[in-house]
PDB file of N, CA and C in Angstrom:
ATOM      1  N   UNK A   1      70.310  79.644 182.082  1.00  0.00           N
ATOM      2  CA  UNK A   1      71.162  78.530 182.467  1.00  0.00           C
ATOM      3  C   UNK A   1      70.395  77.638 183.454  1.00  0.00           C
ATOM      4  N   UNK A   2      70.270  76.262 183.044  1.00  0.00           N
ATOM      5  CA  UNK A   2      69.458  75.100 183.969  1.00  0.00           C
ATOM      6  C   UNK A   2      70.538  75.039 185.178  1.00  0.00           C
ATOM      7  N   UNK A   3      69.665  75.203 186.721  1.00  0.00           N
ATOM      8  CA  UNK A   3      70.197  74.829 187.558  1.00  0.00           C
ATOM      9  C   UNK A   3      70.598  73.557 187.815  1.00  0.00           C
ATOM     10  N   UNK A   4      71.868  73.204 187.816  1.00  0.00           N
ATOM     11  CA  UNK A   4      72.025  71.710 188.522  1.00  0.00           C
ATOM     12  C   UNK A   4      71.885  71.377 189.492  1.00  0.00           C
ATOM     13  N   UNK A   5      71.732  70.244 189.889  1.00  0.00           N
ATOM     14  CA  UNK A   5      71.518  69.178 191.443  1.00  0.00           C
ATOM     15  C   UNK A   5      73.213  68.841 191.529  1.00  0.00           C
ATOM     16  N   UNK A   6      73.243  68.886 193.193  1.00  0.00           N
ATOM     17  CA  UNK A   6      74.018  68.402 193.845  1.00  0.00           C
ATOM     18  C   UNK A   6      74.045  66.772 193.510  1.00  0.00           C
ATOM     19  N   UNK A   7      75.369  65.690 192.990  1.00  0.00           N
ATOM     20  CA  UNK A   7      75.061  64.525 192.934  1.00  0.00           C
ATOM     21  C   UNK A   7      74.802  63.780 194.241  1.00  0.00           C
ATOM     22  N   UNK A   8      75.089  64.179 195.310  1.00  0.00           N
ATOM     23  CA  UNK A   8      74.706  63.271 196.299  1.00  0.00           C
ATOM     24  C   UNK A   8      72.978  63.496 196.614  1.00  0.00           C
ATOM     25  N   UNK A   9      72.824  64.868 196.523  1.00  0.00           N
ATOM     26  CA  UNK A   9      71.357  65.101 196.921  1.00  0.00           C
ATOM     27  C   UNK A   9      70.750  63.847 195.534  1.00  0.00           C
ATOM     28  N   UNK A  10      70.922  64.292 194.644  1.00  0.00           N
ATOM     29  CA  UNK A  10      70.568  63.067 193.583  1.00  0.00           C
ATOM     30  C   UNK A  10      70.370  61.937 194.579  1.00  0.00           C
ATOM     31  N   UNK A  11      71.496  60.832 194.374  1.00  0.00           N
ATOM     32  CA  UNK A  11      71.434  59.907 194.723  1.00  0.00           C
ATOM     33  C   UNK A  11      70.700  59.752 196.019  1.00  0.00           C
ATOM     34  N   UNK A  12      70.881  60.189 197.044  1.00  0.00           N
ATOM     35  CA  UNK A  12      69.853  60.249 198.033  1.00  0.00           C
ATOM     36  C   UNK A  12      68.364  60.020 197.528  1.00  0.00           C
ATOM     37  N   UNK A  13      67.867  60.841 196.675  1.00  0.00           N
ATOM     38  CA  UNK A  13      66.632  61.304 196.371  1.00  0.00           C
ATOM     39  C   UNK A  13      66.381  59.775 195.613  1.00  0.00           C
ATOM     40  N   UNK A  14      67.330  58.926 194.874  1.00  0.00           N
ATOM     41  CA  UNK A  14      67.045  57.840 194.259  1.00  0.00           C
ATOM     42  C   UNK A  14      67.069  56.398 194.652  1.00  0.00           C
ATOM     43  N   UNK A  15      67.488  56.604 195.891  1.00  0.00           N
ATOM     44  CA  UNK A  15      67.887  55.693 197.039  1.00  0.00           C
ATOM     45  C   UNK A  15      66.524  55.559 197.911  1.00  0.00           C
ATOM     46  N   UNK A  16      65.879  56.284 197.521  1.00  0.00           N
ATOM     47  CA  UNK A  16      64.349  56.042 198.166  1.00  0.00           C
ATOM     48  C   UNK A  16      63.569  54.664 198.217  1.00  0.00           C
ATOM     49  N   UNK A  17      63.520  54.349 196.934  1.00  0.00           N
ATOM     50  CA  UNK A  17      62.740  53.199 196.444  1.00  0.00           C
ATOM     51  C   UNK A  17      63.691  52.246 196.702  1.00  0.00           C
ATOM     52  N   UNK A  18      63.106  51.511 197.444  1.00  0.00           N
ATOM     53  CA  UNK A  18      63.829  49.602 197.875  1.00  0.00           C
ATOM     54  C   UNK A  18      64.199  49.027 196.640  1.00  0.00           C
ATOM     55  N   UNK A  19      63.875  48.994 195.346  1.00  0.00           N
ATOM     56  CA  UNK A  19      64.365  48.446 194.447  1.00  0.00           C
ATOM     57  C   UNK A  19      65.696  49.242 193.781  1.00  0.00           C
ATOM     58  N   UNK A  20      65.714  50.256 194.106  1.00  0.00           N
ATOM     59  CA  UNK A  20      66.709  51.002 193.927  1.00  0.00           C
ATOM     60  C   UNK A  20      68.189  50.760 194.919  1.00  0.00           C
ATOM     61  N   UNK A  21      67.349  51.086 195.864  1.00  0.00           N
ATOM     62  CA  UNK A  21      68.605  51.122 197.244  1.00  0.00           C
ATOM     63  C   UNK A  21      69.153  49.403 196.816  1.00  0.00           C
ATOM     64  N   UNK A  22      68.064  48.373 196.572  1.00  0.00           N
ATOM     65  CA  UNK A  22      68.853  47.193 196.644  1.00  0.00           C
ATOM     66  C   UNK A  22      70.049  47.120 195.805  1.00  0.00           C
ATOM     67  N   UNK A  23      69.560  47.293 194.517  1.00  0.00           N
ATOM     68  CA  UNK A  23      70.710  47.179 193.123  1.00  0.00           C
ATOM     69  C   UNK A  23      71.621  48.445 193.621  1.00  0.00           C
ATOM     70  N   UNK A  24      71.916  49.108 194.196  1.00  0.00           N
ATOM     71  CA  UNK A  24      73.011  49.857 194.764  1.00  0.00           C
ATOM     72  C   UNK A  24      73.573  48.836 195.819  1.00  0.00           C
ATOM     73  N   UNK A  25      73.360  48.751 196.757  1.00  0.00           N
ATOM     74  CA  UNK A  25      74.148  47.505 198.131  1.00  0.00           C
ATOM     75  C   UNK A  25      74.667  46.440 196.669  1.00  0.00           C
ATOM     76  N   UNK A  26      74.022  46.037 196.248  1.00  0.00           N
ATOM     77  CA  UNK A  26      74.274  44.886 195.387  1.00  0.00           C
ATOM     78  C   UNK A  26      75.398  45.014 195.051  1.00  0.00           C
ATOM     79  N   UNK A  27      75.373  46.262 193.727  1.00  0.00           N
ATOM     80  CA  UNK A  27      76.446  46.447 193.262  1.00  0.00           C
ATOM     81  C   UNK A  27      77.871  46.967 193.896  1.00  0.00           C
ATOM     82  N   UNK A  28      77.339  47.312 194.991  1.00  0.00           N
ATOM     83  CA  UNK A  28      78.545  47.706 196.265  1.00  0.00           C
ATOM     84  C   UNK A  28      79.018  46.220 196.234  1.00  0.00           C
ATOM     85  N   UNK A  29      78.795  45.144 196.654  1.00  0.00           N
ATOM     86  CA  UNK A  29      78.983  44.068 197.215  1.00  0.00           C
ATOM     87  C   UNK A  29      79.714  43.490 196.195  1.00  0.00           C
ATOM     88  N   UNK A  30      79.347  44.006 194.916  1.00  0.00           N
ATOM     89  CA  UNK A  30      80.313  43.508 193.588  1.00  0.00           C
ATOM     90  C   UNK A  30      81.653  43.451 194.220  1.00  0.00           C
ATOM     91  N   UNK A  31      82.047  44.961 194.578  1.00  0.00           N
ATOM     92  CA  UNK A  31      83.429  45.476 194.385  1.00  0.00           C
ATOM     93  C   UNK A  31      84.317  44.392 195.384  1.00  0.00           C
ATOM     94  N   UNK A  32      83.714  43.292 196.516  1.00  0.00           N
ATOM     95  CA  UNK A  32      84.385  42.690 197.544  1.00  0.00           C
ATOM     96  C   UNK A  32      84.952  43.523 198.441  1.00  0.00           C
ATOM     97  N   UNK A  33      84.442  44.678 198.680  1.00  0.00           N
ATOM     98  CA  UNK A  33      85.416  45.737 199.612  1.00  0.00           C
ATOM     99  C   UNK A  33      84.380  46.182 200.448  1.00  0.00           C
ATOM    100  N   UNK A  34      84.423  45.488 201.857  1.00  0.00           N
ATOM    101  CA  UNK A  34      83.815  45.850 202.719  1.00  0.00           C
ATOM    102  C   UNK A  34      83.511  47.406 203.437  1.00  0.00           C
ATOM    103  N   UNK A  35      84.528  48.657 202.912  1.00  0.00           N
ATOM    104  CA  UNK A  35      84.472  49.781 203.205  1.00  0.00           C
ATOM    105  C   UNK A  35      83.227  50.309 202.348  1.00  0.00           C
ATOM    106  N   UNK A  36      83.597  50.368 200.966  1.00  0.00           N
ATOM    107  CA  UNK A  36      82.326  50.533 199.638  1.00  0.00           C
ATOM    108  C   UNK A  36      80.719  49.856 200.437  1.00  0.00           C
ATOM    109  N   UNK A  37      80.990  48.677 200.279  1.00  0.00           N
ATOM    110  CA  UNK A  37      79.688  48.724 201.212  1.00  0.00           C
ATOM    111  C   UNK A  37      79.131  49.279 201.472  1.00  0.00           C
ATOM    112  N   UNK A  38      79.657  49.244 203.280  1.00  0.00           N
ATOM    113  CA  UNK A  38      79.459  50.432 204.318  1.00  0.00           C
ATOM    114  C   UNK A  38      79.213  51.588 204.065  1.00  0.00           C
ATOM    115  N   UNK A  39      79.569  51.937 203.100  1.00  0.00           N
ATOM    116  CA  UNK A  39      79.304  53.457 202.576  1.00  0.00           C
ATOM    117  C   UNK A  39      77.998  53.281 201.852  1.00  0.00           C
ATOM    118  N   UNK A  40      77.977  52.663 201.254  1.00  0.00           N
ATOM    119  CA  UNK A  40      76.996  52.173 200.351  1.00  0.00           C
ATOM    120  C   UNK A  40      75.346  52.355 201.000  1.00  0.00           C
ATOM    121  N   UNK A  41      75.613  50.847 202.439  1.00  0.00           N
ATOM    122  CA  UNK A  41      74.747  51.002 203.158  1.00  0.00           C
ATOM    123  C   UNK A  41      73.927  52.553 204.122  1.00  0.00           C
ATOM    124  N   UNK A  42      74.858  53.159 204.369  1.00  0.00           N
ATOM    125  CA  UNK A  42      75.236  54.381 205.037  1.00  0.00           C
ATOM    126  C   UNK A  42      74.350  55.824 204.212  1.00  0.00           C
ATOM    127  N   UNK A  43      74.646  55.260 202.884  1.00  0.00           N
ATOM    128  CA  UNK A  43      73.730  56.138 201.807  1.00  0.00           C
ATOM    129  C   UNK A  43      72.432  56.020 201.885  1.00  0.00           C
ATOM    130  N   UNK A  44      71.872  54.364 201.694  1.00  0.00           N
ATOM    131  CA  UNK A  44      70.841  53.918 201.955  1.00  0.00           C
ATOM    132  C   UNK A  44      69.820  53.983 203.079  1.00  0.00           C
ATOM    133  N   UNK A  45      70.542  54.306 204.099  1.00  0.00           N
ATOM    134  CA  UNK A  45      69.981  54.177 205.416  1.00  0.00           C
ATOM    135  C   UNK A  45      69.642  55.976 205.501  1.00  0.00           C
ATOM    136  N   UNK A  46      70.401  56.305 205.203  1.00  0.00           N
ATOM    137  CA  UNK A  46      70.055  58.241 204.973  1.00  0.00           C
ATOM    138  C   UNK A  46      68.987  58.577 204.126  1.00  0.00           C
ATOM    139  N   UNK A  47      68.973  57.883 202.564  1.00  0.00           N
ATOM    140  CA  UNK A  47      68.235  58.049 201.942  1.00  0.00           C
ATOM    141  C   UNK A  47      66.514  57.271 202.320  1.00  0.00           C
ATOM    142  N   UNK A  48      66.852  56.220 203.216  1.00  0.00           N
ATOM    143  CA  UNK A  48      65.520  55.786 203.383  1.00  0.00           C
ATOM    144  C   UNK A  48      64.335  55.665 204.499  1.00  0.00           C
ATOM    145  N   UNK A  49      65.442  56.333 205.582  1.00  0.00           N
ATOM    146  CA  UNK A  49      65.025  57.055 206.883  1.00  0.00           C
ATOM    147  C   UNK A  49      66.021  58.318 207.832  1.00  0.00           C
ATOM    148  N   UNK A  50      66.210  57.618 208.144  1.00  0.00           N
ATOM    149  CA  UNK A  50      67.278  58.242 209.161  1.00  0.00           C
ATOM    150  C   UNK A  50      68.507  57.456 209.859  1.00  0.00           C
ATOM    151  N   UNK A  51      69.586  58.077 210.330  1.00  0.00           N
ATOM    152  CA  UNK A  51      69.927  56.586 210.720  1.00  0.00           C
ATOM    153  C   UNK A  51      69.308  56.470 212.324  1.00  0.00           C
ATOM    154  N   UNK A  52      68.910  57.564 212.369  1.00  0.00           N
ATOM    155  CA  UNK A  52      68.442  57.488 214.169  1.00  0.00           C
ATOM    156  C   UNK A  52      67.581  56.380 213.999  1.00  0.00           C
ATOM    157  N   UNK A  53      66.670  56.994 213.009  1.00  0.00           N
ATOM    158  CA  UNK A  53      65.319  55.893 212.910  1.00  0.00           C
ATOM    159  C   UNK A  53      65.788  54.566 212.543  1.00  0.00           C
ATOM    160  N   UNK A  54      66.975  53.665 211.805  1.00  0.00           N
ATOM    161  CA  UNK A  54      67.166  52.844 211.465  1.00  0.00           C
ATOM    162  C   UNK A  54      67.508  52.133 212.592  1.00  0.00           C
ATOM    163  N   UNK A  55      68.682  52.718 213.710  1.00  0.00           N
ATOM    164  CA  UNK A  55      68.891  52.834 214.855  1.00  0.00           C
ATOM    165  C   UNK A  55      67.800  51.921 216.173  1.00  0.00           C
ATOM    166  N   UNK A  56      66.545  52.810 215.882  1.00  0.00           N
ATOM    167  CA  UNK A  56      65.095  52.360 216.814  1.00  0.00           C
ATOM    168  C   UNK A  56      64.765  51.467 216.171  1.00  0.00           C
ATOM    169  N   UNK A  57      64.170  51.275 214.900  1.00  0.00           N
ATOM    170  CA  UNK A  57      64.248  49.854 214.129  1.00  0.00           C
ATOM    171  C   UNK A  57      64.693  48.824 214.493  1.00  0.00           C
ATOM    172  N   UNK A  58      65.979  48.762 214.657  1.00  0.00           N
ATOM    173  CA  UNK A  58      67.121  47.748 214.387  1.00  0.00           C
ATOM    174  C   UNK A  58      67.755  47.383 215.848  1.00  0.00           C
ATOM    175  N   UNK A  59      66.750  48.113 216.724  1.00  0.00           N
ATOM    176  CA  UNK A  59      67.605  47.582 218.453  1.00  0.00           C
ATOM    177  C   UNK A  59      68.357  48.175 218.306  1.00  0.00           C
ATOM    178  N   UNK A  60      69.018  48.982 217.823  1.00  0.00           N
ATOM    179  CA  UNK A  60      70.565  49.364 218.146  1.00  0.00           C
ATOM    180  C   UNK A  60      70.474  50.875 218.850  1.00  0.00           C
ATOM    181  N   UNK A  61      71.416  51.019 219.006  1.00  0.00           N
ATOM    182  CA  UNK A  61      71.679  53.010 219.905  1.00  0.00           C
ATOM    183  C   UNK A  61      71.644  53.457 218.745  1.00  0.00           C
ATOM    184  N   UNK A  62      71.639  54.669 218.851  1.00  0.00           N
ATOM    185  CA  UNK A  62      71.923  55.689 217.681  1.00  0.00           C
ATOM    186  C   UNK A  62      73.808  55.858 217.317  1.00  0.00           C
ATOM    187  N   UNK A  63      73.860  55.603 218.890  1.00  0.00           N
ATOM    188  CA  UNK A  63      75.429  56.126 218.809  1.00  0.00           C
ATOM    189  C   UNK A  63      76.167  54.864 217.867  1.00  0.00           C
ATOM    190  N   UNK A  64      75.812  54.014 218.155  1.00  0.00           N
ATOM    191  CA  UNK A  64      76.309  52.241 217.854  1.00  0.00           C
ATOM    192  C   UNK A  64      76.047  52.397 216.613  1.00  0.00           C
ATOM    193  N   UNK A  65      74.919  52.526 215.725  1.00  0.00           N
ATOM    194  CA  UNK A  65      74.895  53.131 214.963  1.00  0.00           C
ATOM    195  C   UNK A  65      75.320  53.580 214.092  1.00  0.00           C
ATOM    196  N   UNK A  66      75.793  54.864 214.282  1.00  0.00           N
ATOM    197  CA  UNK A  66      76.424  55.442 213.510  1.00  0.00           C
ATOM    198  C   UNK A  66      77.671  55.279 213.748  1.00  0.00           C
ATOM    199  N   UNK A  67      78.206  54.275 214.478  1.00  0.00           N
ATOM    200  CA  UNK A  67      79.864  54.011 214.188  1.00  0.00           C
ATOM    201  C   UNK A  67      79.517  52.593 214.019  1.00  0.00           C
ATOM    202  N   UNK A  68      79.112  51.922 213.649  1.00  0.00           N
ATOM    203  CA  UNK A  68      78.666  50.871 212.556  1.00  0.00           C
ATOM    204  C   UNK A  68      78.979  51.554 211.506  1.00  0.00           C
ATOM    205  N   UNK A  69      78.394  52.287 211.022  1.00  0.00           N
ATOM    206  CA  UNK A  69      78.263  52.602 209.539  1.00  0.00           C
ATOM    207  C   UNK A  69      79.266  54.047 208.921  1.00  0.00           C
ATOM    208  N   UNK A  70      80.350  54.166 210.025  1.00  0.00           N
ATOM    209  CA  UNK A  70      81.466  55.118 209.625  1.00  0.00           C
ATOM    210  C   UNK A  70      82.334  54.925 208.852  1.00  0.00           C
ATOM    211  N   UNK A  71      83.205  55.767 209.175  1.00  0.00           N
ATOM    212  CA  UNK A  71      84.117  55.276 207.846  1.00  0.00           C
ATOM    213  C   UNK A  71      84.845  54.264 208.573  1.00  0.00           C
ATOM    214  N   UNK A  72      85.251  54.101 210.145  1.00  0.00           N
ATOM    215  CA  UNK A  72      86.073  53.229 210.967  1.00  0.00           C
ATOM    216  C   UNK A  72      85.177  52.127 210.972  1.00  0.00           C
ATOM    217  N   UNK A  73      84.285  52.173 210.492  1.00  0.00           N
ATOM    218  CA  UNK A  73      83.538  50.735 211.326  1.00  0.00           C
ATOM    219  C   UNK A  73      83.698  49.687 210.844  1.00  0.00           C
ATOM    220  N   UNK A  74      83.279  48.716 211.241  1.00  0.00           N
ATOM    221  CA  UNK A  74      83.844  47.039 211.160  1.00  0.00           C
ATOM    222  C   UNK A  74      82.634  46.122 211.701  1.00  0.00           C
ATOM    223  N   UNK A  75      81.552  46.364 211.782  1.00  0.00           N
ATOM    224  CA  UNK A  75      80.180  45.924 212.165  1.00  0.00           C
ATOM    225  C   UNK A  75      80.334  44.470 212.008  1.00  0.00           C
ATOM    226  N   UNK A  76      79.356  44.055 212.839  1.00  0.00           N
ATOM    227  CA  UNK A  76      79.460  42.454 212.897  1.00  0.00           C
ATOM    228  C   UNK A  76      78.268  42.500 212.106  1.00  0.00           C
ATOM    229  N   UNK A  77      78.381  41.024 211.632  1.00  0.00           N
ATOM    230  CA  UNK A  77      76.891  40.451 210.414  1.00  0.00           C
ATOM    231  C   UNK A  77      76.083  40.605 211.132  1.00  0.00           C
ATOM    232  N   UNK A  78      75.757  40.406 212.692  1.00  0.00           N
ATOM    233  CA  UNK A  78      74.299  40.684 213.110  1.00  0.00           C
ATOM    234  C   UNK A  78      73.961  41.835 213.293  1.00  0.00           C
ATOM    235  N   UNK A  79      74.837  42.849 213.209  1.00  0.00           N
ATOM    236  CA  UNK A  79      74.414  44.275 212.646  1.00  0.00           C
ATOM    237  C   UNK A  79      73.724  44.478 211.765  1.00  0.00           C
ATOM    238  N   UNK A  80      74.959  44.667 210.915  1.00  0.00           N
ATOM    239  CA  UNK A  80      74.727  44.734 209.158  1.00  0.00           C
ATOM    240  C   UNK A  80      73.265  44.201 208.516  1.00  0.00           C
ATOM    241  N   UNK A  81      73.102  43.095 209.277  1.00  0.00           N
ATOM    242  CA  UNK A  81      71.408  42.019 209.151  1.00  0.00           C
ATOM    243  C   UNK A  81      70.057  42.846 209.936  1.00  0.00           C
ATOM    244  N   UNK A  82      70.896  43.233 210.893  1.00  0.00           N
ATOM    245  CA  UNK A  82      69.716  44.356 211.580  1.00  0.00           C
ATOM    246  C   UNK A  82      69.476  45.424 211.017  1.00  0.00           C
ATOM    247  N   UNK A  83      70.551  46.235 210.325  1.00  0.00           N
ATOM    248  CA  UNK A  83      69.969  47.416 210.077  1.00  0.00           C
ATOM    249  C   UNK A  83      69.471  46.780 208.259  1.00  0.00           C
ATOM    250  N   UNK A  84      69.628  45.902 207.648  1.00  0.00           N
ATOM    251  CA  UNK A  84      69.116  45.646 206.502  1.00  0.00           C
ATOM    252  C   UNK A  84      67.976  45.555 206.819  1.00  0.00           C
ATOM    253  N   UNK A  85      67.442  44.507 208.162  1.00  0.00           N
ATOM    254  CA  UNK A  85      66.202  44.432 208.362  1.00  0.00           C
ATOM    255  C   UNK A  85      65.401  45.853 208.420  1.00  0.00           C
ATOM    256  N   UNK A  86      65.946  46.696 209.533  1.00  0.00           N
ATOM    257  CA  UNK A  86      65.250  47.621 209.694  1.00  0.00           C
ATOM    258  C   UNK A  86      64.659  48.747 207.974  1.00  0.00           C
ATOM    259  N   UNK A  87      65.250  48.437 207.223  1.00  0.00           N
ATOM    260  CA  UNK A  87      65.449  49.037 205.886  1.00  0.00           C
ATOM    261  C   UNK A  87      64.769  48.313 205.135  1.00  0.00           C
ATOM    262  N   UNK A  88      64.094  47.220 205.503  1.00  0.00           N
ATOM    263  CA  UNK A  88      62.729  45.875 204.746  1.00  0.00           C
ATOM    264  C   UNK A  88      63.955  45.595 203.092  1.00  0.00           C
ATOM    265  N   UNK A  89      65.496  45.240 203.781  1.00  0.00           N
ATOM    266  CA  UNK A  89      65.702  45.180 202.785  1.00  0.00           C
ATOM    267  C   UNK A  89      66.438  43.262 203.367  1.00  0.00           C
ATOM    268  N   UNK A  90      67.069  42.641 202.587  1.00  0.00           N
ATOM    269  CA  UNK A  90      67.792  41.644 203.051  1.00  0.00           C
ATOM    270  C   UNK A  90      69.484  40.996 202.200  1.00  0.00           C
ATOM    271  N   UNK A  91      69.770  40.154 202.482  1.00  0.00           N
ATOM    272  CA  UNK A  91      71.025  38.901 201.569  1.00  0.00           C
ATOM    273  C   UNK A  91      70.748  38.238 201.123  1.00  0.00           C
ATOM    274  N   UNK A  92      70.570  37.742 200.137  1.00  0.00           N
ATOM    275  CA  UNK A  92      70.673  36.618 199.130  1.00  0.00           C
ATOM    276  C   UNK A  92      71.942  36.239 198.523  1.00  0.00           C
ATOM    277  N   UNK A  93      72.276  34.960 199.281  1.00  0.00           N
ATOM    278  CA  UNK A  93      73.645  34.471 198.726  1.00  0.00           C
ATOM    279  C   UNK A  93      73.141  33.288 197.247  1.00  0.00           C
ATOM    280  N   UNK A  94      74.290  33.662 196.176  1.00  0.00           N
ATOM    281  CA  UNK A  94      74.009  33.122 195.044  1.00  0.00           C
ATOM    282  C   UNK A  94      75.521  32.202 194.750  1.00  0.00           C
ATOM    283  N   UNK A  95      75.335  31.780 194.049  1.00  0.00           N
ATOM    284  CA  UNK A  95      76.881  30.925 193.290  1.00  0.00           C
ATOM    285  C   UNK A  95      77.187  31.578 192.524  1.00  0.00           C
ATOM    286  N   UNK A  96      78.692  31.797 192.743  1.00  0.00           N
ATOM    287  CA  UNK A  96      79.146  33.023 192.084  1.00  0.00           C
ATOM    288  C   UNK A  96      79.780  32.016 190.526  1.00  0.00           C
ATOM    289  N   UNK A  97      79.164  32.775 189.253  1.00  0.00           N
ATOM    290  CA  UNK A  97      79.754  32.534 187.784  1.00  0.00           C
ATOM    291  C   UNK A  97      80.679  32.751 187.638  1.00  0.00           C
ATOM    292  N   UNK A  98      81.489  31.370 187.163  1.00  0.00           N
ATOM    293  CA  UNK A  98      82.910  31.899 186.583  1.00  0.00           C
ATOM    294  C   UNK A  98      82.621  32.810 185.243  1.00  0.00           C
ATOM    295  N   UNK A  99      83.681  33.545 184.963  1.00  0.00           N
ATOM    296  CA  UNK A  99      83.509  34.165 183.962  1.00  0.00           C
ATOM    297  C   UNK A  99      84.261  33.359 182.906  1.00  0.00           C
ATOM    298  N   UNK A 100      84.144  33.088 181.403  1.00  0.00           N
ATOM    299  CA  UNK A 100      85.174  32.246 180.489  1.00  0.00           C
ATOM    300  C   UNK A 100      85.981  33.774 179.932  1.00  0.00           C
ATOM    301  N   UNK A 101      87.039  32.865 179.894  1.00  0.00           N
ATOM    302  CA  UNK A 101      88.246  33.868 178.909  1.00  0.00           C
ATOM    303  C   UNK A 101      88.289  33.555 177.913  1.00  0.00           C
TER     304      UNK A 101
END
């Protein structure tokens, strides 16, 4: 019998590569739900350092930090922009397509 992987250890493990982690935030950002996100980001930041280390990166505390990126948190954009930075990742705002019916 093939051992399976844990899906989060998965995703972690695939969240490595910046082109990866991006099209994940991305598609978080689809949903318009700022919690998904956050979670989103939260994955990313685990999978691509630490958050301590994202933390030293990004000016921020560790503690600040990680209640940024909780389940309570509510981070301001110059957060959210800092710890993207710290993650060599960024925003690109586009015009959003109507869809036809």
């Amino acid at each position: 019998m093939a051992k399976t992987r844990d899906y989060n250890e998965y995703l972690i493990d695939r969240l490595k590569t910046p082109a990866r982690a991006a099209a994940y935030l991305n598609a978080a950002l689809e949903e318009y739900e700022p919690k998904i996100f956050l979670k989103a980001l939260r994955k990313v930041a685990t999978a691509q350092s630490s958050i301590q280390n994202v933390a030293a990166k990004s000016g921020m505390t560790r503690k600040g930090t990680y209640k940024a990126l909780s389940e309570e948190g509510n981070p301001r954009l110059t957060t959210v922009l800092g710890i993207l930075s710290a993650l060599k990742l960024g925003i690109n705002i586009q015009p959003k397509v109507a869809v036809k019916k």
